[in-house]
Protein backbone atom coordinates (compact mmCIF):
# COMPACT_ATOMS: atom_id res chain seq x y z
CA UNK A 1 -123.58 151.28 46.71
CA UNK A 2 -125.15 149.67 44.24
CA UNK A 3 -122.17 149.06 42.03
CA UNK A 4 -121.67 144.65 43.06
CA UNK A 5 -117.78 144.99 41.89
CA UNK A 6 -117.11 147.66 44.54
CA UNK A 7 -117.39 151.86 44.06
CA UNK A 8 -114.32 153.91 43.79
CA UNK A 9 -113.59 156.51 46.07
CA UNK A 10 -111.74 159.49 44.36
CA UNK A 11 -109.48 162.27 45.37
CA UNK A 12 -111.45 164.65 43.17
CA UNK A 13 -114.82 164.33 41.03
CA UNK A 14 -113.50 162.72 38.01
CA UNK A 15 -112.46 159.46 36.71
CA UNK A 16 -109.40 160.63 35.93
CA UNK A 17 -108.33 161.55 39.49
CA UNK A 18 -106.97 159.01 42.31
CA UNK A 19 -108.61 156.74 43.67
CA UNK A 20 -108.25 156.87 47.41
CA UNK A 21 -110.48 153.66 48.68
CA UNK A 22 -112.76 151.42 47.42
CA UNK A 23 -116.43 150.85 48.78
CA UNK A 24 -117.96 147.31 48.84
CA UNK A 25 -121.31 146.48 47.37
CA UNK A 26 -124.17 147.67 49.53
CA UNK A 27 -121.73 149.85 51.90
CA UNK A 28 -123.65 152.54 53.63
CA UNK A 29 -121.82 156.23 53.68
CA UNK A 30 -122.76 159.82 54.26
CA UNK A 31 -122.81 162.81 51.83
CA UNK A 32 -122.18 165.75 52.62
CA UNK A 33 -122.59 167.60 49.48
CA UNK A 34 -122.75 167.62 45.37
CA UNK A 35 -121.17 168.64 42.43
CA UNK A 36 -121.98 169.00 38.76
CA UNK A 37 -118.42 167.47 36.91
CA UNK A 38 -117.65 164.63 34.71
CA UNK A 39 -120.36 162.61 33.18
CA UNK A 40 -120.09 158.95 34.36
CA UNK A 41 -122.93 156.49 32.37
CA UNK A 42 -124.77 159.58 31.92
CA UNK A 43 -125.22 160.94 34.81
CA UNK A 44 -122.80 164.04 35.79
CA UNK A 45 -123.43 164.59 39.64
CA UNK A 46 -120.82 163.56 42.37
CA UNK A 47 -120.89 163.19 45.72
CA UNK A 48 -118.37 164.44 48.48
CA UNK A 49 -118.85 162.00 51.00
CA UNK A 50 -119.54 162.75 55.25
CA UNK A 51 -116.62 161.46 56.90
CA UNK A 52 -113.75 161.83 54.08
CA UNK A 53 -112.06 164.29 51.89
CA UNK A 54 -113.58 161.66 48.95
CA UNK A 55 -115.80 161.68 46.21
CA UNK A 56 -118.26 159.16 44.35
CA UNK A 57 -119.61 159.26 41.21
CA UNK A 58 -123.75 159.46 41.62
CA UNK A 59 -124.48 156.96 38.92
CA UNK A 60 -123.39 153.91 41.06
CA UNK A 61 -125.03 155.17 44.44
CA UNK A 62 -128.47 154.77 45.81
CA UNK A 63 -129.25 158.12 47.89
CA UNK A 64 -131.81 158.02 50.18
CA UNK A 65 -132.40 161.60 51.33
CA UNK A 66 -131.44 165.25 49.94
CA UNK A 67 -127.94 166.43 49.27
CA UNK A 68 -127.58 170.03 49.05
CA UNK A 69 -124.88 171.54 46.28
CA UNK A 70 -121.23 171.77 47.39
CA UNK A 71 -121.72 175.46 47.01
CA UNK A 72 -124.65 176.05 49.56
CA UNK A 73 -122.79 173.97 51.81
CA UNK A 74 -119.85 176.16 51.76
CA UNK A 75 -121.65 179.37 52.05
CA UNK A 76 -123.53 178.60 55.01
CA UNK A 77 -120.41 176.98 56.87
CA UNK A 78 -118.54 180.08 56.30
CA UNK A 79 -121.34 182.14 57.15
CA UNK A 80 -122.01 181.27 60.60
CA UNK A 81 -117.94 180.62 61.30
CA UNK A 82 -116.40 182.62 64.46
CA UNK A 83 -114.01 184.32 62.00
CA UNK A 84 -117.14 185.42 60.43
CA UNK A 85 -119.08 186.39 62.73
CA UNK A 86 -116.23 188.01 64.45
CA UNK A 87 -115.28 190.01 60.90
CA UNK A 88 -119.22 191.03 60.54
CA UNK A 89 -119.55 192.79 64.11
């Protein structure tokens, strides 16, 4: 994080939501996906992080790789579930 008083981890993409833990400068954490949702210093893309049901706001986070979109994430989880392979035959 690249944030030196700390990054909020929220309950949902949006300043307004809960904050549910707090990351330390230069803490290391997975993503598992993005959003498009509140604009925070400009820049309106959120991540849902790896290993929690939390989000951080992109503006204060160094990425080092590719994050695919929430939605593409979704689709090919539910895709390639037993319930939906077992519903397609």
């Amino acid at each position: 994080m690249t944030s030196q008083s700390g990054l909020n981890e929220r309950q949902y993409p949006s300043t307004d939501s809960s904050v549910v833990a707090v990351l330390e400068y230069q803490d290391q954490v997975g993503l598992r996906c993005k959003v498009r949702a509140q604009a925070v210093a400009g820049n309106d893309v959120w991540y849902l992080l790896r290993d929690t049901q939390a989000w951080i706001s992109a503006s204060y986070a160094a990425r080092t790789g590719t994050v695919p979109y929430c939605k593409d994430v979704q689709v090919n989880r539910l895709t390639h579930s037993p319930q939906a392979t077992d519903a397609m035959g």
